[in-house]
PDB file of N, CA and C in Angstrom:
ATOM      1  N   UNK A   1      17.721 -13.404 -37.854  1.00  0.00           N
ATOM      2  CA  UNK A   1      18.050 -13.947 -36.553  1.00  0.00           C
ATOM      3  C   UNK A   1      17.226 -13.208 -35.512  1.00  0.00           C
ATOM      4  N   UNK A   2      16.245 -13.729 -34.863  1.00  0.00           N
ATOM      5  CA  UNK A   2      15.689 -13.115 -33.763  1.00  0.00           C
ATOM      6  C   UNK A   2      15.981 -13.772 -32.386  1.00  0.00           C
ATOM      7  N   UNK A   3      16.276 -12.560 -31.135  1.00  0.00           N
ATOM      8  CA  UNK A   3      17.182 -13.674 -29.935  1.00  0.00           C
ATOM      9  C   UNK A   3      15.857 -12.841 -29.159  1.00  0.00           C
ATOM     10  N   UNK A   4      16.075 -12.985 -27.574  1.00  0.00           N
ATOM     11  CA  UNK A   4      15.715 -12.399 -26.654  1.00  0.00           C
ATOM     12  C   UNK A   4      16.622 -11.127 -26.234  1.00  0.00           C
ATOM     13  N   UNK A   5      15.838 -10.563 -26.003  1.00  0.00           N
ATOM     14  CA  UNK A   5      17.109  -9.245 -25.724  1.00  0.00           C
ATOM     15  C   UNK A   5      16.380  -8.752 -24.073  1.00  0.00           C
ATOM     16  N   UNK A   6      16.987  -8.334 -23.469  1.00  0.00           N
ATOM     17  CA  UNK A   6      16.320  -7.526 -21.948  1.00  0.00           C
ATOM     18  C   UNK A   6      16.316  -5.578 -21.990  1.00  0.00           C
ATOM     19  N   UNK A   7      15.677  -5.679 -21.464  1.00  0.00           N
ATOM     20  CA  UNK A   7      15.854  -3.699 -21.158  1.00  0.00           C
ATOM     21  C   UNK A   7      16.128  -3.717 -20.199  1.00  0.00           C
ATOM     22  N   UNK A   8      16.586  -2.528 -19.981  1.00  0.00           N
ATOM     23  CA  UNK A   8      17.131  -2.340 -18.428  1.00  0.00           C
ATOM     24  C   UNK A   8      16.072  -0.983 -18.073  1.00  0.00           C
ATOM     25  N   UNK A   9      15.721  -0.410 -19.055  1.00  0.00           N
ATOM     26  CA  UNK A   9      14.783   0.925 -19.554  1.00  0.00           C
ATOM     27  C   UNK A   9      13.811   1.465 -20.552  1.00  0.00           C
ATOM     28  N   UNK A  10      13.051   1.962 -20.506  1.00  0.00           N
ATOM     29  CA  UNK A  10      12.061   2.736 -21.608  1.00  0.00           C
ATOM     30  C   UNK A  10      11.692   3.664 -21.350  1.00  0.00           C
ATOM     31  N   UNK A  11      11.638   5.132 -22.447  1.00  0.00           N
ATOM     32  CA  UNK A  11      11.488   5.682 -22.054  1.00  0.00           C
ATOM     33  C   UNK A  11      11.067   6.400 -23.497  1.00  0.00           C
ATOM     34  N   UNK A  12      10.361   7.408 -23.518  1.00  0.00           N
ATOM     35  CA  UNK A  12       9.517   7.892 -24.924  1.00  0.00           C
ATOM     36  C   UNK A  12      10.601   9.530 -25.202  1.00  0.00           C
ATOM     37  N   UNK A  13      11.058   9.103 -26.406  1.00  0.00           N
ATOM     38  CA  UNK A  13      11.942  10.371 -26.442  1.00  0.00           C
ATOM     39  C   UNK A  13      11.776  11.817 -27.782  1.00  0.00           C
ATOM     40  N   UNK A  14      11.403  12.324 -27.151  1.00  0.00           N
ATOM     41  CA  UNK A  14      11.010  13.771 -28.015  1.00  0.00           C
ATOM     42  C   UNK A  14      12.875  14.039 -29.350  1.00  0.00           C
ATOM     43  N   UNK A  15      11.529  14.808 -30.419  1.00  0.00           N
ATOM     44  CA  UNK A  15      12.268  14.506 -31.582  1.00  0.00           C
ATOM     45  C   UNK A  15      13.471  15.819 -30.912  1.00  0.00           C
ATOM     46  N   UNK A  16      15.014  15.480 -31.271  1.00  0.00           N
ATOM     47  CA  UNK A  16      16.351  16.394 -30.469  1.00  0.00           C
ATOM     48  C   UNK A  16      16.787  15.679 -29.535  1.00  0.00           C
ATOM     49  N   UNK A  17      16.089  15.031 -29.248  1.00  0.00           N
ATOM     50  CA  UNK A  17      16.610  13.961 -27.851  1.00  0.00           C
ATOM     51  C   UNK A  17      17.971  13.054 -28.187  1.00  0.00           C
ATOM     52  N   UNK A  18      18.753  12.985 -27.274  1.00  0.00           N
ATOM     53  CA  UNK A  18      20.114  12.520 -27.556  1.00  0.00           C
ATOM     54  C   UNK A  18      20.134  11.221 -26.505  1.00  0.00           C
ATOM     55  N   UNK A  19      20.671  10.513 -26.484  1.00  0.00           N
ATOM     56  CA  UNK A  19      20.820   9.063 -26.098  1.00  0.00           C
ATOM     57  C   UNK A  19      22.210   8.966 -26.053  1.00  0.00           C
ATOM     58  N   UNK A  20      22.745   8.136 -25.107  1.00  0.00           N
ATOM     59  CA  UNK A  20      24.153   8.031 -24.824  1.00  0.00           C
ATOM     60  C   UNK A  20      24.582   6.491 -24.577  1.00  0.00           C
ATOM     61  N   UNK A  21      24.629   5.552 -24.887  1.00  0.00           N
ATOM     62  CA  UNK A  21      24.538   4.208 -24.830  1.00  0.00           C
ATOM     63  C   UNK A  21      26.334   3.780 -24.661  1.00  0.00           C
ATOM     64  N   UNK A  22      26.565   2.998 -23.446  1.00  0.00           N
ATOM     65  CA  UNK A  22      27.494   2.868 -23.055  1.00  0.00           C
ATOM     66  C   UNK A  22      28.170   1.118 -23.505  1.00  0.00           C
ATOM     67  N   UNK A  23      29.292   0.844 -24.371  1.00  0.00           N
ATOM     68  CA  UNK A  23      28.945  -0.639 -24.422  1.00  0.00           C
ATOM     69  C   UNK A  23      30.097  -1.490 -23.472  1.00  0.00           C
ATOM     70  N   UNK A  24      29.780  -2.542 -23.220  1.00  0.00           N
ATOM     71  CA  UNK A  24      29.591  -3.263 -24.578  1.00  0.00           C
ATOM     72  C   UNK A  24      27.962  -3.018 -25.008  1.00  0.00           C
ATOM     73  N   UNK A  25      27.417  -3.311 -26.067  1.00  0.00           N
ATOM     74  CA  UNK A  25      26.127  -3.222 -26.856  1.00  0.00           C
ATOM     75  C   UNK A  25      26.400  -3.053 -28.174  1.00  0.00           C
ATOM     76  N   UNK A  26      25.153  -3.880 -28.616  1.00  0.00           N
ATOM     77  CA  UNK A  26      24.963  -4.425 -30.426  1.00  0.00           C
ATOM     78  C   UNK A  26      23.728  -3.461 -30.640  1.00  0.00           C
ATOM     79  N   UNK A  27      23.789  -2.680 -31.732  1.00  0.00           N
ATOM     80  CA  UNK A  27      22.781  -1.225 -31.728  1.00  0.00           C
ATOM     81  C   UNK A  27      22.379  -2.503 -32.805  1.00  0.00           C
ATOM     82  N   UNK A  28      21.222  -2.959 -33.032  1.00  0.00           N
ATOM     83  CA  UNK A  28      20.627  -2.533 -34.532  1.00  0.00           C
ATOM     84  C   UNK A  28      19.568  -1.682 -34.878  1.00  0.00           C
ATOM     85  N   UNK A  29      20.219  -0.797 -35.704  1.00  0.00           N
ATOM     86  CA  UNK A  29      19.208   0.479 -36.372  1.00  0.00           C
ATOM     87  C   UNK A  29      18.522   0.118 -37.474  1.00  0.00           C
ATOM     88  N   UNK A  30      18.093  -0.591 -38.043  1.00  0.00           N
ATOM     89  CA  UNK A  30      17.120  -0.375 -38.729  1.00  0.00           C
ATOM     90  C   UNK A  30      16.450  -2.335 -39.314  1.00  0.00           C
ATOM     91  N   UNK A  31      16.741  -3.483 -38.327  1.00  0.00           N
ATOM     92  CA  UNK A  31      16.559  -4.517 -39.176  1.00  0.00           C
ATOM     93  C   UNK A  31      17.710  -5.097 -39.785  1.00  0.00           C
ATOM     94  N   UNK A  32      18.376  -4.500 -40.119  1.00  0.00           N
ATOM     95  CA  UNK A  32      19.372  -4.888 -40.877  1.00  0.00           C
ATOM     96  C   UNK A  32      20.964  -4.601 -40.387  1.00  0.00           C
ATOM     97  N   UNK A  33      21.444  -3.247 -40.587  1.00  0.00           N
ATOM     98  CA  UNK A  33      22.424  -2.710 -39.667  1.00  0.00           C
ATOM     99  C   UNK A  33      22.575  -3.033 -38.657  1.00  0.00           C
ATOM    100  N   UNK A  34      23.890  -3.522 -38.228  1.00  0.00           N
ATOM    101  CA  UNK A  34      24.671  -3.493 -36.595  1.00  0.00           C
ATOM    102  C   UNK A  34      25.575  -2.773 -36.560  1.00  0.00           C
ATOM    103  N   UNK A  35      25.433  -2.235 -35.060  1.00  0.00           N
ATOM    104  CA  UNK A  35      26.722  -1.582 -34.731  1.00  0.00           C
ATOM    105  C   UNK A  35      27.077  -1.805 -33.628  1.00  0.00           C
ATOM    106  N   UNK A  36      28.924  -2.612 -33.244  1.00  0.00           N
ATOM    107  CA  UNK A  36      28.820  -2.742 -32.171  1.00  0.00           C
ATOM    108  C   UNK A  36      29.727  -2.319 -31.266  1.00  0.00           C
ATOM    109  N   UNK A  37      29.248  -1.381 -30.322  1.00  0.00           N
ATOM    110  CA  UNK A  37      30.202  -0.600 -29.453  1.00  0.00           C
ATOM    111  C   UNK A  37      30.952  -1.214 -27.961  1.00  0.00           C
ATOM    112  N   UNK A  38      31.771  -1.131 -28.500  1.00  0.00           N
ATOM    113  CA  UNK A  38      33.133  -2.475 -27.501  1.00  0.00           C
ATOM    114  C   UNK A  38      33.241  -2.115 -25.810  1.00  0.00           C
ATOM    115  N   UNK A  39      33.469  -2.951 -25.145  1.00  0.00           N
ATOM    116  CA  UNK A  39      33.661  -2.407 -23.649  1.00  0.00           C
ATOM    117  C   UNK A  39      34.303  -1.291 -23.763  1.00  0.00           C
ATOM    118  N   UNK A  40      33.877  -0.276 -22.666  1.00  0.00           N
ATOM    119  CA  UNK A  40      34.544   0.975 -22.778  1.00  0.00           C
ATOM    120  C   UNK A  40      34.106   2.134 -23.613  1.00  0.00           C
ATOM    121  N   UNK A  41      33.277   1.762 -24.817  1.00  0.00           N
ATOM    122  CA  UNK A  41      33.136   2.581 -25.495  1.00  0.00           C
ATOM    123  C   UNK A  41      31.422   3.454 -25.555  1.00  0.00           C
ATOM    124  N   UNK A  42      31.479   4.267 -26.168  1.00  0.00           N
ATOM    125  CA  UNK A  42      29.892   5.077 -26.451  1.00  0.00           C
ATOM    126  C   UNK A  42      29.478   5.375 -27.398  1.00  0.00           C
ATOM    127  N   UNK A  43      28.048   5.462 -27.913  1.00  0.00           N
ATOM    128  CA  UNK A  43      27.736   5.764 -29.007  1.00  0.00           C
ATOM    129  C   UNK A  43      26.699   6.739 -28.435  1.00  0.00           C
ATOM    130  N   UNK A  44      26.354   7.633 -29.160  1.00  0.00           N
ATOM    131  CA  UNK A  44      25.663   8.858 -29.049  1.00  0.00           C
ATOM    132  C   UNK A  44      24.432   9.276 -30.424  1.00  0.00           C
ATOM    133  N   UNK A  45      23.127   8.803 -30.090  1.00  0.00           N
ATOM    134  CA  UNK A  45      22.234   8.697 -30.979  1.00  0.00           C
ATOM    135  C   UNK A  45      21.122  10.016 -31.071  1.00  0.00           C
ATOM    136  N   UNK A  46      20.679  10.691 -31.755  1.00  0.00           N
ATOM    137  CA  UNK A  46      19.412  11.293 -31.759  1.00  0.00           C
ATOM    138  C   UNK A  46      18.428  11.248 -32.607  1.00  0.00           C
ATOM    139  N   UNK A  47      17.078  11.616 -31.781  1.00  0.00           N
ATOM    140  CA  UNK A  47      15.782  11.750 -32.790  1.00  0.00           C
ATOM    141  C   UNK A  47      15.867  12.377 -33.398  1.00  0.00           C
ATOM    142  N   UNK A  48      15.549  12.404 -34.416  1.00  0.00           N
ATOM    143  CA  UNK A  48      15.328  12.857 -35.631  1.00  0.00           C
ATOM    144  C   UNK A  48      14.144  12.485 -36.841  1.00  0.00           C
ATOM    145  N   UNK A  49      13.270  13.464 -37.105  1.00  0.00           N
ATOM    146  CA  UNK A  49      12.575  13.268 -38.530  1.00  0.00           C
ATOM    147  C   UNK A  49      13.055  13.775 -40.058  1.00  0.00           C
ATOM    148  N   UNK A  50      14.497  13.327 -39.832  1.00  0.00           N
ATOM    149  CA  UNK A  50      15.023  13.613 -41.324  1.00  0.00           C
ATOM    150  C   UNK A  50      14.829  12.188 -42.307  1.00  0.00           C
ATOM    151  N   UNK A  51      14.503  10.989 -41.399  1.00  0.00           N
ATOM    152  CA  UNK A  51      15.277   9.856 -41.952  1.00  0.00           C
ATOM    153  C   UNK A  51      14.498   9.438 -43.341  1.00  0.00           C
ATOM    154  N   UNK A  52      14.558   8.853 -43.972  1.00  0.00           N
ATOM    155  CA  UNK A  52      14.346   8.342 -45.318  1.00  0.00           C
ATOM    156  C   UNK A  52      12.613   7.892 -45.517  1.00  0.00           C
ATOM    157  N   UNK A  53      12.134   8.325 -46.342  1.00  0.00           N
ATOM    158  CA  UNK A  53      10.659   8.131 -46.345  1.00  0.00           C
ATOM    159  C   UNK A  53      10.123   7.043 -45.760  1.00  0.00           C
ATOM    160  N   UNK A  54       9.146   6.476 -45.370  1.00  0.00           N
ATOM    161  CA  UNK A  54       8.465   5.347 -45.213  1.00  0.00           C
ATOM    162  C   UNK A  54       6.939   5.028 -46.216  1.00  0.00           C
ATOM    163  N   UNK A  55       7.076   4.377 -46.324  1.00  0.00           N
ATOM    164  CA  UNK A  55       5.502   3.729 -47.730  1.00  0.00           C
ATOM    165  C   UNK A  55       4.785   3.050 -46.362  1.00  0.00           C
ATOM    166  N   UNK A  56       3.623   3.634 -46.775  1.00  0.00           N
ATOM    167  CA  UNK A  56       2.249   2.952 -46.324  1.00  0.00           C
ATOM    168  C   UNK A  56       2.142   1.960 -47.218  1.00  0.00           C
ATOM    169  N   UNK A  57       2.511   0.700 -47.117  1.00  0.00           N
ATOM    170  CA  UNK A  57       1.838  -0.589 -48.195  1.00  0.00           C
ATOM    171  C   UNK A  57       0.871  -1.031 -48.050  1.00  0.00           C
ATOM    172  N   UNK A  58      -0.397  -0.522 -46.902  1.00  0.00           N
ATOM    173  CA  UNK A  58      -1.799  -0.677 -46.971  1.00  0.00           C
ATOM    174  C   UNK A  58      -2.341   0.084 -47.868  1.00  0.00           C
ATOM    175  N   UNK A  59      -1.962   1.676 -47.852  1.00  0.00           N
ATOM    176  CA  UNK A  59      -2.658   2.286 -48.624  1.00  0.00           C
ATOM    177  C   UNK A  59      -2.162   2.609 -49.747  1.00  0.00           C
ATOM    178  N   UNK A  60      -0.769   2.200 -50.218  1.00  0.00           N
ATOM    179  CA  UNK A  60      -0.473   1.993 -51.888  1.00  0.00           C
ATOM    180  C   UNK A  60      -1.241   0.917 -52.330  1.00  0.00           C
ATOM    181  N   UNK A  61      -1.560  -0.415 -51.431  1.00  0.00           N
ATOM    182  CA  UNK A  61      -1.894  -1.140 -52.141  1.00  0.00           C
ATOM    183  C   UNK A  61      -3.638  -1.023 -52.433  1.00  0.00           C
ATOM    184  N   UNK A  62      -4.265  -0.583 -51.820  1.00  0.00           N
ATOM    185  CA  UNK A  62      -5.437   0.298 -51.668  1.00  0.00           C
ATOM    186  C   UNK A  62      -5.847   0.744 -52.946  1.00  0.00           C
ATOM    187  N   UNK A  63      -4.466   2.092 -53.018  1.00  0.00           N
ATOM    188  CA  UNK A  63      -4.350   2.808 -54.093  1.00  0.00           C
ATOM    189  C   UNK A  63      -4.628   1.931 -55.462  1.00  0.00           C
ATOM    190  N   UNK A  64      -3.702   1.495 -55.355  1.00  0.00           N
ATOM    191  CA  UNK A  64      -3.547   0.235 -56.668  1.00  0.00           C
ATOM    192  C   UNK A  64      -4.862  -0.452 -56.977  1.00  0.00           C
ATOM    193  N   UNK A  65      -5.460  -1.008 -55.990  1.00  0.00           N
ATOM    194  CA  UNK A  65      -6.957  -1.808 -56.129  1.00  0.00           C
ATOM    195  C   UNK A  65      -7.865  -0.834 -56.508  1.00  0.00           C
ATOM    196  N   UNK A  66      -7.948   0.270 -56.327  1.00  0.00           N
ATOM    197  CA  UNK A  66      -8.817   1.396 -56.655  1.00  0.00           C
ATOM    198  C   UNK A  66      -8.642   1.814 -57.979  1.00  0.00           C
ATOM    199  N   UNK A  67      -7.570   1.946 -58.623  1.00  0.00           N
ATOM    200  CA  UNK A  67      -7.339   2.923 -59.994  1.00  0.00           C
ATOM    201  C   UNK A  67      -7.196   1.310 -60.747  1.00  0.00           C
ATOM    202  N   UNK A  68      -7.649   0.014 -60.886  1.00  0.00           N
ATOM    203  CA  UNK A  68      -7.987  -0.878 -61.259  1.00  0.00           C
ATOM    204  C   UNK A  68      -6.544  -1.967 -61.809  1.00  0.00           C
ATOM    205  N   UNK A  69      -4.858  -1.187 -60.833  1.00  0.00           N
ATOM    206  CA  UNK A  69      -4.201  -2.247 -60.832  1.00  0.00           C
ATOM    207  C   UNK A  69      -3.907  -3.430 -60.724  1.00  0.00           C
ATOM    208  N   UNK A  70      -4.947  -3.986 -60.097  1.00  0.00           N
ATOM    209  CA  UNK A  70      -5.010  -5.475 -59.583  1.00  0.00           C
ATOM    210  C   UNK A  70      -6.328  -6.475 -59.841  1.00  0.00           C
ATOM    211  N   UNK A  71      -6.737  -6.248 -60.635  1.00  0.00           N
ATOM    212  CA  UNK A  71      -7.298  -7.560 -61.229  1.00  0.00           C
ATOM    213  C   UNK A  71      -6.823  -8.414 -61.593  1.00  0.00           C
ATOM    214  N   UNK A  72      -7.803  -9.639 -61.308  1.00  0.00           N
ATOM    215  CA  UNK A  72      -7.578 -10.398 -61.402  1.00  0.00           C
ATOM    216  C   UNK A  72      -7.621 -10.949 -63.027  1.00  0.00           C
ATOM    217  N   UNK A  73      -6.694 -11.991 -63.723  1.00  0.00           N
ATOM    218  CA  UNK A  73      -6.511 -12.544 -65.320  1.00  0.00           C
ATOM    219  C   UNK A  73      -6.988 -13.633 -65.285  1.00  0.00           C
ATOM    220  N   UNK A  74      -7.641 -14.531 -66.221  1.00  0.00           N
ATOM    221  CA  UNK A  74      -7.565 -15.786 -66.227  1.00  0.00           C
ATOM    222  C   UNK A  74      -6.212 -16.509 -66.635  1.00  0.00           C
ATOM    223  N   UNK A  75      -5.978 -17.442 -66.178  1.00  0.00           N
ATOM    224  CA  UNK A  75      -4.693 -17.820 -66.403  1.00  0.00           C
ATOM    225  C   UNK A  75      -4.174 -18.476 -67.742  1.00  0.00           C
ATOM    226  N   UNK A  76      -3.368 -18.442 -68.033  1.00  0.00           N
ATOM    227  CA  UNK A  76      -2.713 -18.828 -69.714  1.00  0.00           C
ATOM    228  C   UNK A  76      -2.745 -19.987 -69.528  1.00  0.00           C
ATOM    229  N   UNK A  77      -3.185 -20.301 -70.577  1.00  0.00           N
ATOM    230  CA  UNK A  77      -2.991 -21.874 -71.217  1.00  0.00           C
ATOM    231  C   UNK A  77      -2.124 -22.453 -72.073  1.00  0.00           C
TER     232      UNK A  77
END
């Protein structure tokens, strides 16, 4: 589901940085996850570089074309 959403702000936040988000507001963290904090309420977020690896899929797939994973087969008959 992709909507329009507005900012009210931006702002570039150094890794420790804490965020205080007042709702109503629908957090989604990652694509997938919602979280949604009800009139009245707060959620309290920080930077952090602990979070879960990320894959380069340019350069695995790179990788792969190089050490001769991906050739091409003729196809079965």
């Amino acid at each position: 589901l992709i909507r329009p959403v507005s900012l009210s702000r931006v702002e570039r936040l150094a890794p420790g940085a804490a965020v205080e988000v007042r709702g109503p507001a629908l957090l989604a963290l990652d694509g997938e996850r919602e979280v949604l904090v009800p009139e009245g309420g707060t959620a309290r977020m920080t930077v952090a570089r602990s979070g879960p690896p990320v894959v380069d899929i340019g350069r695995c797939l790179d990788a792969a074309r190089q050490a001769g994973f991906l050739r091409a087969h003729p196809p079965r008959a």
